[in-house]
Protein backbone atom coordinates (compact mmCIF):
# COMPACT_ATOMS: atom_id res chain seq x y z
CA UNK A 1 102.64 61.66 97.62
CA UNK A 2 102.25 60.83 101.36
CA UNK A 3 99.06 59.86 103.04
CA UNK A 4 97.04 62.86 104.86
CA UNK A 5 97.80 62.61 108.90
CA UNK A 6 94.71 62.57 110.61
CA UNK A 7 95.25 65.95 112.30
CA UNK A 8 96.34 67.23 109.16
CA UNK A 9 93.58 69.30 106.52
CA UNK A 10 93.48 68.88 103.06
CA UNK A 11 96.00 72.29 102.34
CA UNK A 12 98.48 71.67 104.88
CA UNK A 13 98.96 68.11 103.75
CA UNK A 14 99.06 69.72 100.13
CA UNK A 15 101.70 72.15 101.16
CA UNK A 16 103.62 69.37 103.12
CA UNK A 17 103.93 67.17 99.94
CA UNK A 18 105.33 69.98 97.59
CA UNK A 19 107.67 70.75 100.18
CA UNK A 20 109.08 67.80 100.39
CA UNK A 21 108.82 66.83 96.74
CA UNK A 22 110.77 70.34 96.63
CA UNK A 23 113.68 69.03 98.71
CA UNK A 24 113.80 65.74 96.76
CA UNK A 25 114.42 67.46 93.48
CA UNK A 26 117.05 69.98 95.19
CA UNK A 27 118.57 66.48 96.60
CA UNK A 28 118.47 65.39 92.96
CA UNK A 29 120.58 68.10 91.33
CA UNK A 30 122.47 69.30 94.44
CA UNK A 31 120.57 72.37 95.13
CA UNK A 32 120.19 73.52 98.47
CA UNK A 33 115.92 73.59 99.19
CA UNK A 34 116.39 76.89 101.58
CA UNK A 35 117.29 78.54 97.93
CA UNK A 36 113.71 77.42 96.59
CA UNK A 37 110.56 79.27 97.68
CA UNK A 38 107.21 78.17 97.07
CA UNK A 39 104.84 80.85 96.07
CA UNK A 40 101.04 80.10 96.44
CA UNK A 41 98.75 82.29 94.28
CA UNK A 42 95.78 83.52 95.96
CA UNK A 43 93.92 84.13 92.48
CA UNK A 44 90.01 83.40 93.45
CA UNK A 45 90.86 81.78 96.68
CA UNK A 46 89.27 82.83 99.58
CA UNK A 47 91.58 84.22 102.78
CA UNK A 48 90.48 81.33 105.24
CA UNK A 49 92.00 79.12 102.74
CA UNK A 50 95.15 81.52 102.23
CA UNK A 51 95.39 81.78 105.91
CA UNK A 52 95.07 77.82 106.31
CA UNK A 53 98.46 77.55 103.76
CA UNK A 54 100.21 80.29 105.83
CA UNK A 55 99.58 77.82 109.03
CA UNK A 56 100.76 75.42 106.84
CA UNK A 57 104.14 77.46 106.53
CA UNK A 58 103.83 79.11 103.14
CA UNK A 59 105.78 82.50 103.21
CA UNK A 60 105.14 83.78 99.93
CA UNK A 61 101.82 84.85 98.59
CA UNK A 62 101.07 85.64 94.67
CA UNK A 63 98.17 88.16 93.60
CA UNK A 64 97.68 89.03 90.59
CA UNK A 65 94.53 91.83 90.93
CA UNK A 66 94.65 94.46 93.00
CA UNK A 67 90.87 94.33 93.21
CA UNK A 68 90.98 91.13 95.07
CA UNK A 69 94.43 91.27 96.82
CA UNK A 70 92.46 94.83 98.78
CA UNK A 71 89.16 93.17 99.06
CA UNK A 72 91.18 90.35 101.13
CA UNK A 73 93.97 91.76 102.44
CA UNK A 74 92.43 92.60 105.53
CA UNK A 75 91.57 88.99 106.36
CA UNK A 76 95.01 87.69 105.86
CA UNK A 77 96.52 86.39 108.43
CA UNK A 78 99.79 87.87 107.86
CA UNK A 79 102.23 86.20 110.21
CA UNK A 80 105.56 86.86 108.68
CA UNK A 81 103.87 86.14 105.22
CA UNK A 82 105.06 88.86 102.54
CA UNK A 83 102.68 89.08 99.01
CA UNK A 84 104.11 89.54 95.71
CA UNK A 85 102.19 91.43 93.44
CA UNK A 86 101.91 88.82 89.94
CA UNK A 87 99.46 90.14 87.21
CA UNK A 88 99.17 93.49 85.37
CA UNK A 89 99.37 96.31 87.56
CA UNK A 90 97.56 99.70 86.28
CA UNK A 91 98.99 102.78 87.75
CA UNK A 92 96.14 103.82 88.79
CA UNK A 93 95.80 100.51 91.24
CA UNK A 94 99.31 101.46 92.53
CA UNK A 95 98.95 103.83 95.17
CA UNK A 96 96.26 100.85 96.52
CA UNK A 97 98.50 98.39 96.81
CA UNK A 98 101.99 100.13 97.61
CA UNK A 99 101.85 99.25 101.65
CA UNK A 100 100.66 95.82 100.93
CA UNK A 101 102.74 94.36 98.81
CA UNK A 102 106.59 93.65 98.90
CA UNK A 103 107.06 93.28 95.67
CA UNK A 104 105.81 94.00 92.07
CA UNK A 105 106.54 90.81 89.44
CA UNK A 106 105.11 92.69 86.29
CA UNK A 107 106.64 95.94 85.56
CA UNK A 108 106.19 96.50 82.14
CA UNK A 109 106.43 100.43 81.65
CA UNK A 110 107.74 103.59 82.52
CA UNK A 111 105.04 105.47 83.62
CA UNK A 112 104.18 102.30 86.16
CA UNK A 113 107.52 102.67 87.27
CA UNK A 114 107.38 106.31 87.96
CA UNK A 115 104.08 105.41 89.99
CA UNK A 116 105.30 102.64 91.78
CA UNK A 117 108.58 105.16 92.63
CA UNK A 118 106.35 108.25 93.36
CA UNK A 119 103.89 105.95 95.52
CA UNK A 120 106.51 103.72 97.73
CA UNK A 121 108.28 107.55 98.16
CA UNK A 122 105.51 108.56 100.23
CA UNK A 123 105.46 105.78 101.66
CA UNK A 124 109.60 105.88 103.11
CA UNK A 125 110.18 102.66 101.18
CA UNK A 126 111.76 101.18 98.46
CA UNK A 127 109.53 98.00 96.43
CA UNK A 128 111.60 95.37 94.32
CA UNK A 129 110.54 94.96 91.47
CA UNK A 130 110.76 92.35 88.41
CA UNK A 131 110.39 93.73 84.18
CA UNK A 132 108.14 91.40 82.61
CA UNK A 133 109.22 90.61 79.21
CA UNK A 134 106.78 89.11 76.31
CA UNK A 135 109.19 86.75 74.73
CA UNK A 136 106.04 85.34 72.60
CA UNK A 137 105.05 88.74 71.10
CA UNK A 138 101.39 88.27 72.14
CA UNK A 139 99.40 91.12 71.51
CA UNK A 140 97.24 90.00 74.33
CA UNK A 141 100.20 89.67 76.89
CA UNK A 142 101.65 92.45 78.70
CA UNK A 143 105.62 93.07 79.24
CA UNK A 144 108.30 94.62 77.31
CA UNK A 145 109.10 93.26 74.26
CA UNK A 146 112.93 91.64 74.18
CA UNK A 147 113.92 93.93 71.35
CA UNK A 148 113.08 97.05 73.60
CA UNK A 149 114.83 95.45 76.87
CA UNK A 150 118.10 96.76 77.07
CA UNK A 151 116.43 100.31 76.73
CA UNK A 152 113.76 99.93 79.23
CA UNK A 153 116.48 98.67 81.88
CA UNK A 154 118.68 101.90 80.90
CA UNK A 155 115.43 104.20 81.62
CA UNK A 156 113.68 102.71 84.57
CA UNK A 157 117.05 102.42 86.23
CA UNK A 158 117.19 106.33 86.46
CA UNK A 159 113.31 106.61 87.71
């Protein structure tokens, strides 16, 4: 890792040195680094930190409780900054985070999907979305199991 500048605080010099350690690996296996994106996750960090790693140049913002991502949301400073949502979404939390986020990393049922399609409908827009799948079989993990995949993707695809 580099040395801090001395006009440079602790998370911008943090961001800095995964950026570049980011390029040096895409170097390393000929990968080019504007493919890679770095995702910070807000869990339990306050916004004027968040804010200070989207000054830093960190697009990409990871939240993984919808609790949290609406108690701070409004603090954000948002400058071309887009938030992914991360963690278990209820259905029920849906409809509160629907305008705020850009896309949902967890869907793991139909009835969420239905929600998240109902919800972004009155909204005029369209969210991406990612299944999460619980390769380990962990009762206390959420996603689809693999066995049950190739069904799931048949049925939320006509939602």
């Amino acid at each position: 890792m580099t040395e801090n500048r001395p006009d440079e605080g602790a998370v911008a010099a943090t961001v800095r040195d995964i950026t570049e350690r980011i390029a040096e690996t895409c170097a390393k296996c000929g990968r080019d680094p504007a493919d890679v994106r770095l995702m910070a996750v807000t869990k339990t960090v306050e916004a004027a930190r968040v804010n200070e790693a989207i000054g830093a140049g960190v697009r990409l913002l990871g939240e993984n409780r919808a609790q949290e991502l609406l108690s701070k949301y409004d603090d954000y400073r948002k400058d071309g900054a887009e938030i992914h949502f991360i963690g278990h979404l209820q259905t029920n939390k849906v409809r509160q985070i629907a305008d705020k986020v850009t896309m949902i990393q967890s869907l793991d049922s139909l009835p969420l999907a239905r929600e998240i399609e109902k919800q972004c409908a009155k909204l005029g827009k369209k969210m991406d979305c990612l299944v999460e799948v619980n390769i380990g079989s962990e009762l206390t993990k959420s996603g689809v199991s693999p066995e049950a995949l190739p069904e799931f993707l048949e049925e939320v695809s006509s939602v």
